[in-house]
C-alpha atoms as a PDB file:
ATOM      1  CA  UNK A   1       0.000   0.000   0.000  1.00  0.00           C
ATOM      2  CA  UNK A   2       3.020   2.408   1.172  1.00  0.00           C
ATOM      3  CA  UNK A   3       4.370   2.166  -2.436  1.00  0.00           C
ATOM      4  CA  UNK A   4       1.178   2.530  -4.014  1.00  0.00           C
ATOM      5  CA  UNK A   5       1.032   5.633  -1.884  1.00  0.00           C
ATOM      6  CA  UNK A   6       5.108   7.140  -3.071  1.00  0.00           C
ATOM      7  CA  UNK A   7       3.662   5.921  -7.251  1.00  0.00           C
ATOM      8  CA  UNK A   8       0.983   8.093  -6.850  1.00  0.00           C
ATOM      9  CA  UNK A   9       2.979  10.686  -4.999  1.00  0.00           C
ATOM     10  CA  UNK A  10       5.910  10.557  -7.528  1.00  0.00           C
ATOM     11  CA  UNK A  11       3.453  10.511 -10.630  1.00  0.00           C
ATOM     12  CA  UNK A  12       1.814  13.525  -9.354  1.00  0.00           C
ATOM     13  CA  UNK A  13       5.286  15.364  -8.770  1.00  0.00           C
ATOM     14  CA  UNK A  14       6.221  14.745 -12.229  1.00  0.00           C
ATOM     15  CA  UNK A  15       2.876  15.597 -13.875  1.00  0.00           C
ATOM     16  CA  UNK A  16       3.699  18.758 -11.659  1.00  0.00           C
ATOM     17  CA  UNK A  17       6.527  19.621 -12.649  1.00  0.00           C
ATOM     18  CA  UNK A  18       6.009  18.758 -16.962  1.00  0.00           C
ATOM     19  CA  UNK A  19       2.706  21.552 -16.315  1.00  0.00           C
ATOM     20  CA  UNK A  20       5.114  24.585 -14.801  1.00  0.00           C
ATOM     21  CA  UNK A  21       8.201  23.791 -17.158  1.00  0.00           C
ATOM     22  CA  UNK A  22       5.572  24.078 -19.940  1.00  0.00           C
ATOM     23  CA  UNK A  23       3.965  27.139 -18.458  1.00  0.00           C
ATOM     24  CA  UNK A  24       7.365  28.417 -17.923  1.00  0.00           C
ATOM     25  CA  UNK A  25       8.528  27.755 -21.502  1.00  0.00           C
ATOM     26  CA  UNK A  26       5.650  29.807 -22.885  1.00  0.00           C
ATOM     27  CA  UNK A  27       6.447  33.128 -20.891  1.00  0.00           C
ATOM     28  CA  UNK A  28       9.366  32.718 -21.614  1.00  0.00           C
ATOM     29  CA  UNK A  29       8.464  32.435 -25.254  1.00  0.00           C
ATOM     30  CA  UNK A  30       6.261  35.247 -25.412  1.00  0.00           C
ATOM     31  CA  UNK A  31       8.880  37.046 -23.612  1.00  0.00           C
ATOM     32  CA  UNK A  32      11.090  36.315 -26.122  1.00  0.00           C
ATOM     33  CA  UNK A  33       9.291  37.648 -28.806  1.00  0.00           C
ATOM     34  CA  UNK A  34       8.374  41.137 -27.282  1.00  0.00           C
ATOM     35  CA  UNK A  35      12.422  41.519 -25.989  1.00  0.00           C
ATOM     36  CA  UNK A  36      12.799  41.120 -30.072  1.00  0.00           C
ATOM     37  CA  UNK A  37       9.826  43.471 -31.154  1.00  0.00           C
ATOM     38  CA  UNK A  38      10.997  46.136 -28.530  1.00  0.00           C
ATOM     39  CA  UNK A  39      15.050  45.633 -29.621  1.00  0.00           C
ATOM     40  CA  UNK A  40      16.367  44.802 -26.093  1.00  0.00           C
ATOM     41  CA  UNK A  41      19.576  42.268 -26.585  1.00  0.00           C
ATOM     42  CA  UNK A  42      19.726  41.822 -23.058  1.00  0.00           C
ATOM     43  CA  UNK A  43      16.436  41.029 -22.600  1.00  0.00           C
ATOM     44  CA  UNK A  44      16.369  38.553 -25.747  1.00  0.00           C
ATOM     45  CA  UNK A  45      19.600  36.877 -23.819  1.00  0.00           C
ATOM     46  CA  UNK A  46      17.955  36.125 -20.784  1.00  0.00           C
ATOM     47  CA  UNK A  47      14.943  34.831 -22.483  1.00  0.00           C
ATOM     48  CA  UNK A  48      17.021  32.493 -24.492  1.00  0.00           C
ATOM     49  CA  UNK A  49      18.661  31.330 -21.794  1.00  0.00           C
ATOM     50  CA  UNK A  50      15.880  30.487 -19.760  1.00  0.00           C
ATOM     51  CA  UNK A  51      14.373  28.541 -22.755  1.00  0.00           C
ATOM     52  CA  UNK A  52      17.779  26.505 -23.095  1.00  0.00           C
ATOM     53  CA  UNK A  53      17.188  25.493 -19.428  1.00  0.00           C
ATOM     54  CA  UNK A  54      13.985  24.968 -19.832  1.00  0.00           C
ATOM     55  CA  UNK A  55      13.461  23.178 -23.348  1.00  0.00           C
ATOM     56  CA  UNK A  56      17.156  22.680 -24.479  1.00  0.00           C
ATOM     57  CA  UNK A  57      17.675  22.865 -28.169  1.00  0.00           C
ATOM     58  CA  UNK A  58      20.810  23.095 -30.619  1.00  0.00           C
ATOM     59  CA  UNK A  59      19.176  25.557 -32.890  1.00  0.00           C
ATOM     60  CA  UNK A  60      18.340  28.321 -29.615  1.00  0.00           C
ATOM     61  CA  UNK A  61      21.722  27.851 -28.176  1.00  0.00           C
ATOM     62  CA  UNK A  62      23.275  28.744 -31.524  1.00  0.00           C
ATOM     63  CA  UNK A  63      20.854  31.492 -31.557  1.00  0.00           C
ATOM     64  CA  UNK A  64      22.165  32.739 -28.487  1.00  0.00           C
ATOM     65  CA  UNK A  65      25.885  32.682 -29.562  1.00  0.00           C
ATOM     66  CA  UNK A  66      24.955  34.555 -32.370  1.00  0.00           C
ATOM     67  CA  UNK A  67      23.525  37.127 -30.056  1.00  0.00           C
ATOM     68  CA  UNK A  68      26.752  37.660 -27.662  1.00  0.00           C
ATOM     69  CA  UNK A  69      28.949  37.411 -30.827  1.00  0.00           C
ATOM     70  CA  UNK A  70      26.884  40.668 -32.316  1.00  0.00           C
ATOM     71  CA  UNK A  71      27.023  42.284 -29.275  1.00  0.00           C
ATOM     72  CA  UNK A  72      31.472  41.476 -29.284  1.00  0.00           C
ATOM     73  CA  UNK A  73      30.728  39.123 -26.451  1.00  0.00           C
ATOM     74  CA  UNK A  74      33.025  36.248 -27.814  1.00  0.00           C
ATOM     75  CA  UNK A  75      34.261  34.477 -24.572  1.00  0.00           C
ATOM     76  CA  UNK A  76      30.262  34.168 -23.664  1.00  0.00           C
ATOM     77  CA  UNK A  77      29.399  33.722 -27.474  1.00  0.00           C
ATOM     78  CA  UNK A  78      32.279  30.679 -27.275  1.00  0.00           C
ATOM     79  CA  UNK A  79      31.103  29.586 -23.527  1.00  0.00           C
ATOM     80  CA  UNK A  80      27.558  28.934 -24.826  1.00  0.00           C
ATOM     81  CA  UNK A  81      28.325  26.387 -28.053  1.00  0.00           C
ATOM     82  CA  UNK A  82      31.775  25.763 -27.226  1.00  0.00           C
ATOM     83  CA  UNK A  83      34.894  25.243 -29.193  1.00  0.00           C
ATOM     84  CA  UNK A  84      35.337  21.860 -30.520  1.00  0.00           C
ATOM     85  CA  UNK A  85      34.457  21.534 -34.025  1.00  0.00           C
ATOM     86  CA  UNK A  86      31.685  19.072 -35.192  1.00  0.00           C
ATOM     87  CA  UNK A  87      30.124  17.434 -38.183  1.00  0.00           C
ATOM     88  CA  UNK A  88      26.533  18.624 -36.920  1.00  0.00           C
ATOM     89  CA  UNK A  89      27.393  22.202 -36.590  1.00  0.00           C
ATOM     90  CA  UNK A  90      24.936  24.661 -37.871  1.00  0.00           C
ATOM     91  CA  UNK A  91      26.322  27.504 -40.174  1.00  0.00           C
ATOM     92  CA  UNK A  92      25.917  30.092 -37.694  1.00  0.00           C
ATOM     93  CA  UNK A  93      27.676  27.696 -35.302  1.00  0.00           C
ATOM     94  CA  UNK A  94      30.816  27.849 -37.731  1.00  0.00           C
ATOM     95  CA  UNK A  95      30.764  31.198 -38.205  1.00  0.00           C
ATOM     96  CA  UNK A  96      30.212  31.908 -34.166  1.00  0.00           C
ATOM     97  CA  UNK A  97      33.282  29.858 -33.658  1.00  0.00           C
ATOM     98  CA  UNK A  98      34.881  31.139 -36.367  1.00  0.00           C
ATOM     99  CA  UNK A  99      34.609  35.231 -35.499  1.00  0.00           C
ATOM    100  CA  UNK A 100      34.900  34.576 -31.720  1.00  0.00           C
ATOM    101  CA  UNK A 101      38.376  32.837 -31.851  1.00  0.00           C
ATOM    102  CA  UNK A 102      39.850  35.335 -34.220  1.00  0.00           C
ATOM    103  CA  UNK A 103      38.381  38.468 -32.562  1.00  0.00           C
ATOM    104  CA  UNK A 104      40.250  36.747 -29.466  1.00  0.00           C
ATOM    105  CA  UNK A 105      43.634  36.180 -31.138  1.00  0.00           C
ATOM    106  CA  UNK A 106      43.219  32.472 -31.189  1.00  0.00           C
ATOM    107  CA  UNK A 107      44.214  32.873 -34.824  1.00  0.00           C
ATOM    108  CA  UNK A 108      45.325  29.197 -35.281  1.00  0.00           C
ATOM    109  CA  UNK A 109      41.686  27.911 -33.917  1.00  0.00           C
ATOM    110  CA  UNK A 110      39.803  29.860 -36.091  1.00  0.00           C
ATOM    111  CA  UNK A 111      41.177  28.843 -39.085  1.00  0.00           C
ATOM    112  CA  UNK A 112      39.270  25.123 -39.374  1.00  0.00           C
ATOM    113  CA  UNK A 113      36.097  26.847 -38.715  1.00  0.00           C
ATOM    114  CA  UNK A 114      36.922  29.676 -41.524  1.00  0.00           C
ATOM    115  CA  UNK A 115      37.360  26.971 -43.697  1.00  0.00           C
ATOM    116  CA  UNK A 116      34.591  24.689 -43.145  1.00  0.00           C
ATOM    117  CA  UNK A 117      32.360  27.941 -43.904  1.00  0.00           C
ATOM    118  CA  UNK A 118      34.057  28.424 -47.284  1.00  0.00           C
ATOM    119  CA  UNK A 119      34.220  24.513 -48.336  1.00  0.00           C
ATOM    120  CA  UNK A 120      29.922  24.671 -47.321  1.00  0.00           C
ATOM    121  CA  UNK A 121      29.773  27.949 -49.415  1.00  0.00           C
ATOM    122  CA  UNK A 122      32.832  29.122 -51.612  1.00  0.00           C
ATOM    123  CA  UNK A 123      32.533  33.082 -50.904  1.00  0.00           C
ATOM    124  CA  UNK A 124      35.181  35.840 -50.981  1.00  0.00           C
ATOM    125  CA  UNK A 125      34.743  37.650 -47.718  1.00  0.00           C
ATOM    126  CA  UNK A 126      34.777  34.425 -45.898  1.00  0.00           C
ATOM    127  CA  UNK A 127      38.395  33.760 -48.334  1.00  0.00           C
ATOM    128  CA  UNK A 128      39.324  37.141 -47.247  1.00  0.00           C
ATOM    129  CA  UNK A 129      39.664  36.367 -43.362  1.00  0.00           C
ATOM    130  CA  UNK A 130      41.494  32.994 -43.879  1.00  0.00           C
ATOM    131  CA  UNK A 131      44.167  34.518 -46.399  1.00  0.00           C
ATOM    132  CA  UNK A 132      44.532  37.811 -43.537  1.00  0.00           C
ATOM    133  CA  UNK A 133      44.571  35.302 -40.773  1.00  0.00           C
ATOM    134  CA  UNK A 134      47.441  33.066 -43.042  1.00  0.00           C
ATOM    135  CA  UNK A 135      48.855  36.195 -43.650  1.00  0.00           C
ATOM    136  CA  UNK A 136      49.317  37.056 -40.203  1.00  0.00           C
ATOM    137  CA  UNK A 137      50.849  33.636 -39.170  1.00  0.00           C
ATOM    138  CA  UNK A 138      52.970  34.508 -42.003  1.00  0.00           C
ATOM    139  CA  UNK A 139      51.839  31.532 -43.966  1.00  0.00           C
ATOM    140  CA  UNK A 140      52.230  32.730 -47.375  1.00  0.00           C
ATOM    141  CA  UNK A 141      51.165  30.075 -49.340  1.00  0.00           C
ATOM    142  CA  UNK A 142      47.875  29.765 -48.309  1.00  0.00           C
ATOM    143  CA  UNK A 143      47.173  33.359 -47.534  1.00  0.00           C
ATOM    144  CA  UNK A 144      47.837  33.802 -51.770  1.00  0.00           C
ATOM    145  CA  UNK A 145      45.991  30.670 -52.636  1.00  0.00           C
ATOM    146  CA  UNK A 146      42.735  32.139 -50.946  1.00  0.00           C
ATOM    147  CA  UNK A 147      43.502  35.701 -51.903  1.00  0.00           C
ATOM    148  CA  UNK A 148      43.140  33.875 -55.705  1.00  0.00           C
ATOM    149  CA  UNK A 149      40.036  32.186 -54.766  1.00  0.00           C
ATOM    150  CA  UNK A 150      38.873  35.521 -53.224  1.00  0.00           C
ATOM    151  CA  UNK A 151      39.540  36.906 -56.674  1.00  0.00           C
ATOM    152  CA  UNK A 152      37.567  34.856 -58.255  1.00  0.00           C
ATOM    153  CA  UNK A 153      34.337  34.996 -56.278  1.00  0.00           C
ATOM    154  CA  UNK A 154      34.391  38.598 -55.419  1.00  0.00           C
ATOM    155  CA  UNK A 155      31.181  40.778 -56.220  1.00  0.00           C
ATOM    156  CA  UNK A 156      31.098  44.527 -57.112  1.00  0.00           C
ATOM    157  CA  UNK A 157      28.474  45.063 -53.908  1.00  0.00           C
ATOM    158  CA  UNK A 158      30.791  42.818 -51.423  1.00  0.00           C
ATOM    159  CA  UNK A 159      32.482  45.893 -48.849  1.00  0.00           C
ATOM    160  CA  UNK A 160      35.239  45.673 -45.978  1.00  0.00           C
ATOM    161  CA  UNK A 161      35.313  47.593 -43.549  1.00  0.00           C
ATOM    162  CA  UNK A 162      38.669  48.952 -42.074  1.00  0.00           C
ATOM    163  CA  UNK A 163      39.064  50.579 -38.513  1.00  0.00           C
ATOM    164  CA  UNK A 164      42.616  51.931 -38.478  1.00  0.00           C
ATOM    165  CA  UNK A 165      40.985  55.562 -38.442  1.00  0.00           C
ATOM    166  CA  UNK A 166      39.130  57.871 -35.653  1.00  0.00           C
ATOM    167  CA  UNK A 167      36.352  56.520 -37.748  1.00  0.00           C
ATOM    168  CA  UNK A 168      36.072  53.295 -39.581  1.00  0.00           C
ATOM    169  CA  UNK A 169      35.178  53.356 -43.365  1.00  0.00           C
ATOM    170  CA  UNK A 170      34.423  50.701 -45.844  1.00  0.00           C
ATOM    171  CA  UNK A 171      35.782  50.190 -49.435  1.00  0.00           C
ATOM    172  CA  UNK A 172      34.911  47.284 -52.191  1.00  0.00           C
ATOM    173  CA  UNK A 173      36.141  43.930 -50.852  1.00  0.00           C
ATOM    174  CA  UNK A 174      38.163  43.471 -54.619  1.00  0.00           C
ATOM    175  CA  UNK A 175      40.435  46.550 -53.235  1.00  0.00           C
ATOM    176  CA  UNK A 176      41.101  44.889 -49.971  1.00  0.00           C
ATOM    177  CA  UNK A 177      41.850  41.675 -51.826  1.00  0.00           C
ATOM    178  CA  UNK A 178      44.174  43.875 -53.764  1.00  0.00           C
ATOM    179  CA  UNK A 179      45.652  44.787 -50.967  1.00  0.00           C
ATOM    180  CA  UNK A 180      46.587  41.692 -49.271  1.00  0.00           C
ATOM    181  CA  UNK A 181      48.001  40.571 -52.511  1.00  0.00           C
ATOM    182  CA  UNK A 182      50.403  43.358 -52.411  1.00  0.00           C
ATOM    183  CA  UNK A 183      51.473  42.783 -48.782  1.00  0.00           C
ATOM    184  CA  UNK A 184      51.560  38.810 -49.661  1.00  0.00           C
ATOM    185  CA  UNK A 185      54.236  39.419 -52.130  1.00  0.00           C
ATOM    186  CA  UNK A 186      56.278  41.954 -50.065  1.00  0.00           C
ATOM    187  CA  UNK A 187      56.585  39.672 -47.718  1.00  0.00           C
ATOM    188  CA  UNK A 188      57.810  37.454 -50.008  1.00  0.00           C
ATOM    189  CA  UNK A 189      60.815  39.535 -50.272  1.00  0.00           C
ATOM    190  CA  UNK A 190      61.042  43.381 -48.974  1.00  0.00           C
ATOM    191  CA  UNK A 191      63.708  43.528 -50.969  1.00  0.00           C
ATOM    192  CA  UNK A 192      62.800  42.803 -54.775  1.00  0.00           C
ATOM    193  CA  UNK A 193      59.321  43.058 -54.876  1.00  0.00           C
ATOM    194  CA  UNK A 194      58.563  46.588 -54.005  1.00  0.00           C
ATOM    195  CA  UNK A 195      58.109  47.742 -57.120  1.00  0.00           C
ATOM    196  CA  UNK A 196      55.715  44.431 -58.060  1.00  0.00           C
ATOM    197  CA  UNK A 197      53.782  45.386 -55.027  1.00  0.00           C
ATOM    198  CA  UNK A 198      53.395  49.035 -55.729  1.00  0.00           C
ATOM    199  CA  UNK A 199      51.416  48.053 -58.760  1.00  0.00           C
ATOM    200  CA  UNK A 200      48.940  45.773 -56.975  1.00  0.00           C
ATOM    201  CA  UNK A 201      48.636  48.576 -54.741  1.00  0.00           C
ATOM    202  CA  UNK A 202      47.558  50.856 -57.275  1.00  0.00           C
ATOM    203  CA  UNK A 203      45.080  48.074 -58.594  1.00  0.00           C
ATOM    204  CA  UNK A 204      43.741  48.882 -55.036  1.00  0.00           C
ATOM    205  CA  UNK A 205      43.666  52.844 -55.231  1.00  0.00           C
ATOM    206  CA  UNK A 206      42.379  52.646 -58.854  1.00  0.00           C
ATOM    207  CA  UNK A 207      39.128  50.788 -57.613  1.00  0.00           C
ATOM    208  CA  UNK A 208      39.125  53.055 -54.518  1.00  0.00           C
ATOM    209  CA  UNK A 209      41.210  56.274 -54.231  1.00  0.00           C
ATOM    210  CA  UNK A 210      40.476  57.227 -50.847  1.00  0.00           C
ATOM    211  CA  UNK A 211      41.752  53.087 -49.566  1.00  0.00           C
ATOM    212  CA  UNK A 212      43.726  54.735 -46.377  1.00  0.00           C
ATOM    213  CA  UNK A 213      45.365  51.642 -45.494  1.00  0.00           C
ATOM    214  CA  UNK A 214      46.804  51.083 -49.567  1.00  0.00           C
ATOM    215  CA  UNK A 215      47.929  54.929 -49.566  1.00  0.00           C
ATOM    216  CA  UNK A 216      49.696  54.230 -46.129  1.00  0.00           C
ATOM    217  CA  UNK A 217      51.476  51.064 -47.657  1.00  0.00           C
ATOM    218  CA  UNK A 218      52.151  52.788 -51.259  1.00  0.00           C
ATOM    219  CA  UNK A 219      53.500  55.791 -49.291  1.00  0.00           C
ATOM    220  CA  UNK A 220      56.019  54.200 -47.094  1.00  0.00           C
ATOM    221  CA  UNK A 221      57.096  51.784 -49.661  1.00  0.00           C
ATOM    222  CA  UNK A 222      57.573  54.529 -52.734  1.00  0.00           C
ATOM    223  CA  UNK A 223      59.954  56.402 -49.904  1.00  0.00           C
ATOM    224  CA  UNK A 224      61.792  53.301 -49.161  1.00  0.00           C
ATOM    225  CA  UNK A 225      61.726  52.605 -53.455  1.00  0.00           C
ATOM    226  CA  UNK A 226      63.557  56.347 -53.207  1.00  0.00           C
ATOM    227  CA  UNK A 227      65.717  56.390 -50.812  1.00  0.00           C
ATOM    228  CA  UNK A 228      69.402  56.714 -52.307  1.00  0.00           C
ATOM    229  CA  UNK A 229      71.527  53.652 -52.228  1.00  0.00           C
ATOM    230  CA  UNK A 230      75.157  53.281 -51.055  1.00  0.00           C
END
């Protein structure tokens, strides 16, 4: 009889407990959905997190990453989906991972996650970050191989934005590509290919004039073409 008693005890609890996590889940869906209407990221954050406790789900914790990588929260963007790569991951998973560990200097981690973006979707912004990133690890192989590819793909409408300045300032992506190229093949050799990379530089400038970073580079190098040699 006494475990009759704790079945219909333990039955009850669960029924219970199903009814508020289900009442719960819709607040917390309606909640969601004004925080959105209204534009309050703080707000949509700790609705989706309550819903991931609640009713866990791949899709809303990618959804939240998403959210803390747009508002430059990468360690939290990172913390939510973590960092190992995986055959289910969604595209914004990639791309979460992806932006989060190079926006944290983790160039070397990023890289696999660049990549699996541009084997899903060949596109030249995406083959702009991994040949800057191969660039920067001074891996000049691969930073001209997806420079090329870059090339190839680019669009007249595609834009990158630059923050060097007071105020940051966007030209066409082809011009950054440009760009790279030049400093690809100066670093080949500072020596001998100044004059090579002077000319991709003004491939740059000729697509965009006011290119702050190219007129930096084409500066300092034309001075260093000029200086008098003993």
């Amino acid at each position: 009889m006494k475990n009759i008693l704790y079945l219909v005890i333990l039955c009850f609890g669960l029924g219970a407990t199903a009814q508020t996590n289900d009442a719960l889940s819709k607040h917390y869906e309606a909640y969601y959905k004004q925080m959105k209407a209204q534009g309050d990221v703080q707000g949509i954050i700790n609705a989706l997190t309550h819903l991931n406790l609640l009713k866990p789900s791949e899709a809303r914790k990618d959804t939240l990453a998403y959210v803390y990588l747009n508002e430059g929260k990468f360690t939290q963007a990172l913390n939510t989906i973590g960092i190992a790569q995986k055959s289910t991951d969604s595209d914004i998973a990639l791309e979460v991972k992806a932006v989060a560990l190079k926006a944290l200097g983790d160039l070397n981690k990023s890289i696999p996650f660049f990549k699996a973006m541009h084997d899903k979707s060949p596109n030249a912004p995406v083959a702009y970050e991994i040949a800057e990133i191969y660039l920067n690890l001074n891996n000049l192989t691969e930073a001209k191989k997806y420079i090329d590819l870059g090339l190839a793909t680019v669009k007249d409408t595609q834009g990158k934005t630059f923050y060097e300045t007071q105020q940051p300032y966007a030209v066409p992506l082809k011009a950054g590509l440009y760009y790279l190229d030049a400093l690809v093949l100066l670093n080949k050799n500072k020596d001998t290919n100044i004059s090579a990379a002077l000319l991709i530089l003004d491939k740059a400038l000729a697509i965009e004039p006011e290119f702050n970073m190219a007129l930096i580079a084409k500066n300092a190098l034309t001075a260093q073409q000029n200086q008098p040699k003993n």
